[in-house]
N, C-alpha and C. Protein backbone atom coordinates (compact mmCIF):
# COMPACT_ATOMS: atom_id res chain seq x y z
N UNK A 1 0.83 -1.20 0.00
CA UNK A 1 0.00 0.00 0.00
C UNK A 1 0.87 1.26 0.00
N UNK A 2 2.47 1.10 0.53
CA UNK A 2 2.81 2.23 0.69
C UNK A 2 3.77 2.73 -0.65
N UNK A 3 3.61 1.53 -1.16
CA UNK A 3 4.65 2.08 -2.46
C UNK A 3 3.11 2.32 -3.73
N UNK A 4 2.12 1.82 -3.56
CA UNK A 4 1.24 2.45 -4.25
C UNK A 4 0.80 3.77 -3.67
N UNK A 5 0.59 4.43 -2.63
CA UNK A 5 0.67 5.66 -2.32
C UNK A 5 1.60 7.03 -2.90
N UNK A 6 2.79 6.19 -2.54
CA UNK A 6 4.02 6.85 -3.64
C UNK A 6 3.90 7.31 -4.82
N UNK A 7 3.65 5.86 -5.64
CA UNK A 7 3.38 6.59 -6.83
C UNK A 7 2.02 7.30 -7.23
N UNK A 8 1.24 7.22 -6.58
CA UNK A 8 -0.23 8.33 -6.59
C UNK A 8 0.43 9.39 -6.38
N UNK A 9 1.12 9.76 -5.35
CA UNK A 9 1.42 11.52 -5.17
C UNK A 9 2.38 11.86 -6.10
N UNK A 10 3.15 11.38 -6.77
CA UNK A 10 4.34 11.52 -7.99
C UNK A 10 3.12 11.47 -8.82
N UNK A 11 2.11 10.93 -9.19
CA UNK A 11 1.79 10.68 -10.34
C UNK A 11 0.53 12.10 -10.33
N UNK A 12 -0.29 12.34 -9.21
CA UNK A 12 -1.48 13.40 -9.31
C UNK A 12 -1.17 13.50 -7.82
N UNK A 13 -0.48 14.55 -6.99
CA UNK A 13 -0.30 14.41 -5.55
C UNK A 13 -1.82 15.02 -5.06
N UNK A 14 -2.50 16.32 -5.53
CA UNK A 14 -3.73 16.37 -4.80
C UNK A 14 -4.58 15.97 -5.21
N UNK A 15 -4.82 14.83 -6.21
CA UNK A 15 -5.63 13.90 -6.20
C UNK A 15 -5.56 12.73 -5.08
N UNK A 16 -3.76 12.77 -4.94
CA UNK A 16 -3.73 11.20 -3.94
C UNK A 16 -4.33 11.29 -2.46
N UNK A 17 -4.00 12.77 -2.25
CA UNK A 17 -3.96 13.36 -1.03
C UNK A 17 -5.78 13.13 -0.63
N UNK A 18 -6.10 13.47 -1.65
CA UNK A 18 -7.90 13.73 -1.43
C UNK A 18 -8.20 11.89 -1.13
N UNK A 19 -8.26 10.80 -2.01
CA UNK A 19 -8.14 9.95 -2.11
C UNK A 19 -8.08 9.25 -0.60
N UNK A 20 -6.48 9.79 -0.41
CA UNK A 20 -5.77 9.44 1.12
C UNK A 20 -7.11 9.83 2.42
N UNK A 21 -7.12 10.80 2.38
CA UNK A 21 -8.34 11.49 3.13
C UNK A 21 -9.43 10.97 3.73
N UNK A 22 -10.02 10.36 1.87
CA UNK A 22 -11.25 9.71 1.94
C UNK A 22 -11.37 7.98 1.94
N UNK A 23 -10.29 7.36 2.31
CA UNK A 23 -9.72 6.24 2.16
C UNK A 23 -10.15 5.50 1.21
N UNK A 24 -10.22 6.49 -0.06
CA UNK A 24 -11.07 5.85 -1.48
C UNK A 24 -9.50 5.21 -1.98
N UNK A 25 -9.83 4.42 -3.50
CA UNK A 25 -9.26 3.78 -4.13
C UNK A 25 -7.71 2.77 -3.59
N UNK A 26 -8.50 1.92 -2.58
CA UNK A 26 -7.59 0.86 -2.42
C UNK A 26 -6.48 1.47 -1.08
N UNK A 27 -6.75 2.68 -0.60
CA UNK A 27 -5.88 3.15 0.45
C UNK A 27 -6.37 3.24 2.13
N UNK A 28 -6.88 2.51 2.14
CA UNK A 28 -7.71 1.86 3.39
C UNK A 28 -8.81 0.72 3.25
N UNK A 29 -8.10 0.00 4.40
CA UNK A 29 -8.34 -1.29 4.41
C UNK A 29 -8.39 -1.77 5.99
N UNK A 30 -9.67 -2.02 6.36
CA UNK A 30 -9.73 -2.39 7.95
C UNK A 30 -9.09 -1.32 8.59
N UNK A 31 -7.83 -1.92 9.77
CA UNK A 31 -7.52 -0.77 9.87
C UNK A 31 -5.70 -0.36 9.88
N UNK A 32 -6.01 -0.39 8.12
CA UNK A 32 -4.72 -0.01 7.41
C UNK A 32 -4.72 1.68 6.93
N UNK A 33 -4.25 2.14 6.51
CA UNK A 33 -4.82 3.59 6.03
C UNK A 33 -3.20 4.20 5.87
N UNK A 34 -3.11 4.98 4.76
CA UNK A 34 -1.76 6.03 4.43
C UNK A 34 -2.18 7.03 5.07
N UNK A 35 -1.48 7.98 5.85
CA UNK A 35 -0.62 8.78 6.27
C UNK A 35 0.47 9.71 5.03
N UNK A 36 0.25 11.07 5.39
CA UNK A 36 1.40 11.81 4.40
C UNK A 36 1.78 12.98 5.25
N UNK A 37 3.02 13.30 5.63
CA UNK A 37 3.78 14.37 6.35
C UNK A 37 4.34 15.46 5.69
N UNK A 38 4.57 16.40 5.35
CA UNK A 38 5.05 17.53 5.00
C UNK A 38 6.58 17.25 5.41
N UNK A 39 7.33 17.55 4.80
CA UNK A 39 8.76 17.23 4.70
C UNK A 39 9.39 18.40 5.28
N UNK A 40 8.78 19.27 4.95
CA UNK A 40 9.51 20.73 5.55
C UNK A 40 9.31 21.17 7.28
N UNK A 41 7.80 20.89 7.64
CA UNK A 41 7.57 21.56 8.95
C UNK A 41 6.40 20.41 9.89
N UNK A 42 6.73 19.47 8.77
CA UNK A 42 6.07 17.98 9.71
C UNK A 42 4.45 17.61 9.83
N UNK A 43 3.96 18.91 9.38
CA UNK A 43 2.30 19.33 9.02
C UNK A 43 1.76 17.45 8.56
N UNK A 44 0.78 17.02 9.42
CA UNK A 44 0.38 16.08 8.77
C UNK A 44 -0.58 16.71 8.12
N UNK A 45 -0.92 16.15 6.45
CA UNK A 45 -1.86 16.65 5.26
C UNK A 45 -2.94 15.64 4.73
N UNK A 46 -2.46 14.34 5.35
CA UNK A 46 -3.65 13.37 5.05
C UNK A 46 -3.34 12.17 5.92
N UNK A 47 -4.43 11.60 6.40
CA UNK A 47 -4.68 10.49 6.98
C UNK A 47 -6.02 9.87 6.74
N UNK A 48 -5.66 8.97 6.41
CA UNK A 48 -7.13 7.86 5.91
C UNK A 48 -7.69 7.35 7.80
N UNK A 49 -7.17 7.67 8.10
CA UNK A 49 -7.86 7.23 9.66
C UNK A 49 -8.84 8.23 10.05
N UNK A 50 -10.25 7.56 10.26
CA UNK A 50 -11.14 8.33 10.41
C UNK A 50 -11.49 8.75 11.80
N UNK A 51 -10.53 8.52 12.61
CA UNK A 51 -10.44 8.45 14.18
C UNK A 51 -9.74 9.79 14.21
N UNK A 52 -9.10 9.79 12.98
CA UNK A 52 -7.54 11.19 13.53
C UNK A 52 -7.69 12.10 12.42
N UNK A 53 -8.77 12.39 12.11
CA UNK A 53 -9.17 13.51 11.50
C UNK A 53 -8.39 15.20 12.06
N UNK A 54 -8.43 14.82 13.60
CA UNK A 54 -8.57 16.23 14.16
C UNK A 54 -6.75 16.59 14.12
N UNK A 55 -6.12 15.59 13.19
CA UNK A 55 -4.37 15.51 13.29
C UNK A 55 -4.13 16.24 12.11
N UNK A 56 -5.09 16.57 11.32
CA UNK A 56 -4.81 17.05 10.05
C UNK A 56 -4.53 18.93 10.32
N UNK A 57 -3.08 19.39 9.68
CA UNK A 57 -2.62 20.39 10.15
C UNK A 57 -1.68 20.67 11.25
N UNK A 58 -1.67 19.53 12.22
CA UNK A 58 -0.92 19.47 13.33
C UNK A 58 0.26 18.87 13.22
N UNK A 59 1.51 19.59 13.65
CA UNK A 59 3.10 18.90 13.36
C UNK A 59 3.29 17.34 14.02
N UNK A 60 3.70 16.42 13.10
CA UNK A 60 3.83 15.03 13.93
C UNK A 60 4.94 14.78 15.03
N UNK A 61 5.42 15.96 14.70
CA UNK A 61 7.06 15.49 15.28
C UNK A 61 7.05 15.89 16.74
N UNK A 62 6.13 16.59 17.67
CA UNK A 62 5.91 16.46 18.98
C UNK A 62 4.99 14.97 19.45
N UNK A 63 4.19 14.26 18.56
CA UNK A 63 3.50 12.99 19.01
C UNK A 63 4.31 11.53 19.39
N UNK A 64 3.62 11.71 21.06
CA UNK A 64 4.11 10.63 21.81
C UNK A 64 2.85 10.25 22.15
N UNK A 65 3.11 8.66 22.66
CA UNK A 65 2.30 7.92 22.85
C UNK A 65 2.41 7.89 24.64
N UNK A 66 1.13 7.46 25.21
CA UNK A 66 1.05 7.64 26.61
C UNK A 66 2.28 6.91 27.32
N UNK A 67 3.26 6.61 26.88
CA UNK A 67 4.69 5.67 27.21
C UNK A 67 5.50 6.70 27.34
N UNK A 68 5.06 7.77 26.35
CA UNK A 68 6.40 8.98 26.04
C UNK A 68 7.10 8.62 25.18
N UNK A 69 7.07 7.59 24.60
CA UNK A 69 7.24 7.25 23.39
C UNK A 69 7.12 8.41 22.17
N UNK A 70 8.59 9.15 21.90
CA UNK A 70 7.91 10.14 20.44
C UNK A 70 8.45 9.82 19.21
N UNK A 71 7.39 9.15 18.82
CA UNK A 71 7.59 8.47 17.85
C UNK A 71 7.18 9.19 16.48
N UNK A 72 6.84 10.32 16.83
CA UNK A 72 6.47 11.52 15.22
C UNK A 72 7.73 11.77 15.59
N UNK A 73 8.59 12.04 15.88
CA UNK A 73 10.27 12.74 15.53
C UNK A 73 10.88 11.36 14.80
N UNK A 74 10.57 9.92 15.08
CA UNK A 74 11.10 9.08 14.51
C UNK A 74 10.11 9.29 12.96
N UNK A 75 8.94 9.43 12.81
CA UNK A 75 8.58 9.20 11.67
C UNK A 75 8.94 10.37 10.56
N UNK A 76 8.71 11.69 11.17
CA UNK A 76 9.75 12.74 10.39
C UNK A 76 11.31 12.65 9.80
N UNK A 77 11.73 12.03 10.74
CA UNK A 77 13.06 11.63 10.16
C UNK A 77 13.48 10.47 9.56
N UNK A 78 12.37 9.64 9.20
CA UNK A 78 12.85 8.96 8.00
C UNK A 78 11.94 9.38 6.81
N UNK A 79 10.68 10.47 6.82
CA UNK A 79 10.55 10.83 5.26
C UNK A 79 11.76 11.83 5.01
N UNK A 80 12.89 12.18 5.54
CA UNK A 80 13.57 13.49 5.28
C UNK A 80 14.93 12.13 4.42
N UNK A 81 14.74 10.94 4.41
CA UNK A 81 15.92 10.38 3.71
C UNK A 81 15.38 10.39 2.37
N UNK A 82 16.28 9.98 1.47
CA UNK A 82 16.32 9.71 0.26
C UNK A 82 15.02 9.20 -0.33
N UNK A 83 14.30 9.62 -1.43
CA UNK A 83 13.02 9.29 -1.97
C UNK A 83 13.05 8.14 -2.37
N UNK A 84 11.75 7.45 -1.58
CA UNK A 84 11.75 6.16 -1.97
C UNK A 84 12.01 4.90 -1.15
N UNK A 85 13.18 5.51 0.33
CA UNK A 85 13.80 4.58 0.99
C UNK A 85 12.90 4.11 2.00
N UNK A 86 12.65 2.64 2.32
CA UNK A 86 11.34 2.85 3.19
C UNK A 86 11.60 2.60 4.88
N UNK A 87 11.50 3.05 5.60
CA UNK A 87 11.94 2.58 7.12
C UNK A 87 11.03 2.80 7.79
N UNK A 88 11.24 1.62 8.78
CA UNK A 88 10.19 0.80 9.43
C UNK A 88 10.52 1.63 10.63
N UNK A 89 9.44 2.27 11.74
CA UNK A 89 8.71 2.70 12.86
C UNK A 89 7.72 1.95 13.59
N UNK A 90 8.44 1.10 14.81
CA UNK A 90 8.07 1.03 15.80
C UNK A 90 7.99 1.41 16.95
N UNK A 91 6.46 1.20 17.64
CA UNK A 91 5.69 1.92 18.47
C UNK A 91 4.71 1.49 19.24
N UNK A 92 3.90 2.16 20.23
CA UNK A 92 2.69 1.61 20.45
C UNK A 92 1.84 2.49 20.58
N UNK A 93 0.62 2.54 19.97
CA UNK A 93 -0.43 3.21 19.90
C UNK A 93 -2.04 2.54 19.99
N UNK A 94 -2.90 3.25 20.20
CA UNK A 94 -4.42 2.79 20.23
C UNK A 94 -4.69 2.05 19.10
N UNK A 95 -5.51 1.28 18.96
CA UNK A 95 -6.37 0.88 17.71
C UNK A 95 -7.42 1.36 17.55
N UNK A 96 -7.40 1.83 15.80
CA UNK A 96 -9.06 2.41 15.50
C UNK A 96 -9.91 1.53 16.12
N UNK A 97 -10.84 2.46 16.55
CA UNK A 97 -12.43 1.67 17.35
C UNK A 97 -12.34 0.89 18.31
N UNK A 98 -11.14 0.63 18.71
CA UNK A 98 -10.85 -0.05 20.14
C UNK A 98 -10.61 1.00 21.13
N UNK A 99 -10.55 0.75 22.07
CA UNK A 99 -10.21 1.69 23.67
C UNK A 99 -9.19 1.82 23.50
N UNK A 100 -8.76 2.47 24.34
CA UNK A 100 -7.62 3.45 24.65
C UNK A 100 -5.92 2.60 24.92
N UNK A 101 -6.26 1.19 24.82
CA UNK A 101 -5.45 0.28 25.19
C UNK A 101 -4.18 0.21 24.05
N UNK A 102 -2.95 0.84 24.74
CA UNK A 102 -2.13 0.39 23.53
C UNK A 102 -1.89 -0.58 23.18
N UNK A 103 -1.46 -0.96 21.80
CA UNK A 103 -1.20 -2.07 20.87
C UNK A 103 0.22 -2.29 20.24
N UNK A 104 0.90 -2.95 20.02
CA UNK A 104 1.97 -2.48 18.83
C UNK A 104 2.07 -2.23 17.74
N UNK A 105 2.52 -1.59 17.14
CA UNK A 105 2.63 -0.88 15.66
C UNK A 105 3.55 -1.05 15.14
N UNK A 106 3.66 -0.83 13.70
CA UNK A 106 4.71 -0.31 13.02
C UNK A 106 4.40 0.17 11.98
N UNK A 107 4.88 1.06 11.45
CA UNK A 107 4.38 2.21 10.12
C UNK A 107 5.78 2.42 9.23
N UNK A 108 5.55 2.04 7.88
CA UNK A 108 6.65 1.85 6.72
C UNK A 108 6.38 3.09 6.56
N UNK A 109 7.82 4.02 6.37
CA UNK A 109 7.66 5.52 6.02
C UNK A 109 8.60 5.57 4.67
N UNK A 110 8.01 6.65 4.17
CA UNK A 110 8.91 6.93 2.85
C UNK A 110 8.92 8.81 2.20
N UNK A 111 9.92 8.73 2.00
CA UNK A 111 10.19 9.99 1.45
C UNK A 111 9.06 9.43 0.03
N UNK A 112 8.08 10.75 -0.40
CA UNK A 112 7.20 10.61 -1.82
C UNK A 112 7.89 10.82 -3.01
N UNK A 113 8.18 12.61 -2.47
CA UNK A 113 8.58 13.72 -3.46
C UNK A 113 9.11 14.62 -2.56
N UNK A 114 9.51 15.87 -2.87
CA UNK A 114 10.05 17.23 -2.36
C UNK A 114 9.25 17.23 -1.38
N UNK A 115 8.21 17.49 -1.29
CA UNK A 115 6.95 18.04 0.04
C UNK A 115 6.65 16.96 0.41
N UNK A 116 6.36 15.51 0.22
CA UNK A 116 5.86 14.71 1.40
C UNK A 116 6.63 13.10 1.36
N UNK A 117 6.09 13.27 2.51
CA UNK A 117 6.90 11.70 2.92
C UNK A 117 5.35 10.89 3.50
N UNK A 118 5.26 9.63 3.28
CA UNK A 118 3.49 9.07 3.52
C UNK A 118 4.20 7.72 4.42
N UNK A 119 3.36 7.41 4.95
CA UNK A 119 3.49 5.95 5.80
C UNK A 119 2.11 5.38 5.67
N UNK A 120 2.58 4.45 5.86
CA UNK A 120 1.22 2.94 6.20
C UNK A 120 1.60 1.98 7.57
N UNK A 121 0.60 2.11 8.18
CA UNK A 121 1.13 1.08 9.54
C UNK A 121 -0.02 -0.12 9.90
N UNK A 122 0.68 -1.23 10.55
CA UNK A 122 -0.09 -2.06 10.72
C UNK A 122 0.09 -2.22 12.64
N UNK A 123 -0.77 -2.82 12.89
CA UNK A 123 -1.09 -3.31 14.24
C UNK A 123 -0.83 -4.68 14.30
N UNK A 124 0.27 -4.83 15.57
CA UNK A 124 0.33 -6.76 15.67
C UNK A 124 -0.72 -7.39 15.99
């Protein structure tokens, strides 16, 4: 999912972005969903998670998990590598529509293009 994300924003980025948003065409799945970060000032610009709507606009790179876990400074700094390269972020966070109970994670991040870097994460 995350290398088809990729090439959506290289190929029509505010089409992918809208897409991303609305977890239309194949970019959410249960509870899979892309993620896209702003490369410059960390601005998340889309999330297919319909739980974290209220993240859209807000810098990732202060988000920790109730552990203190800050794991948006880890995910910022791997869309800032080389386009394309994908690195793996582990973590623990909530699950959509479940309680508040953390879970483990991990979210494949990737530099897109110039302006964004997108992830996809799964839950163990």
């Amino acid at each position: 999912m995350l290398i088809k994300a990729v090439a959506a924003v290289r190929a029509d980025e505010a089409k992918a972005l809208d897409m991303f948003n609305k977890g239309e065409g194949g970019f959410r799945d249960r509870d899979l969903y892309v993620f896209c970060v702003s490369t410059s000032d960390g601005t998340i610009v889309a999330t297919g998670n319909p739980n974290l709507k209220q993240a859209l606009g807000v810098d990732i790179r202060p988000a920790q998990n109730s552990t203190g876990r800050a794991f948006g400074v880890e995910i910022y700094a791997a869309i800032q590598k080389p386009d394309s390269q994908i690195t793996e972020v582990s973590y623990m966070g909530p699950k959509p529509g479940a309680d508040d109970t953390l879970v483990a994670k991990v979210s494949f991040v990737a530099r897109a293009d110039a302006d964004l870097g997108c992830g996809v994460g799964y839950y163990k």
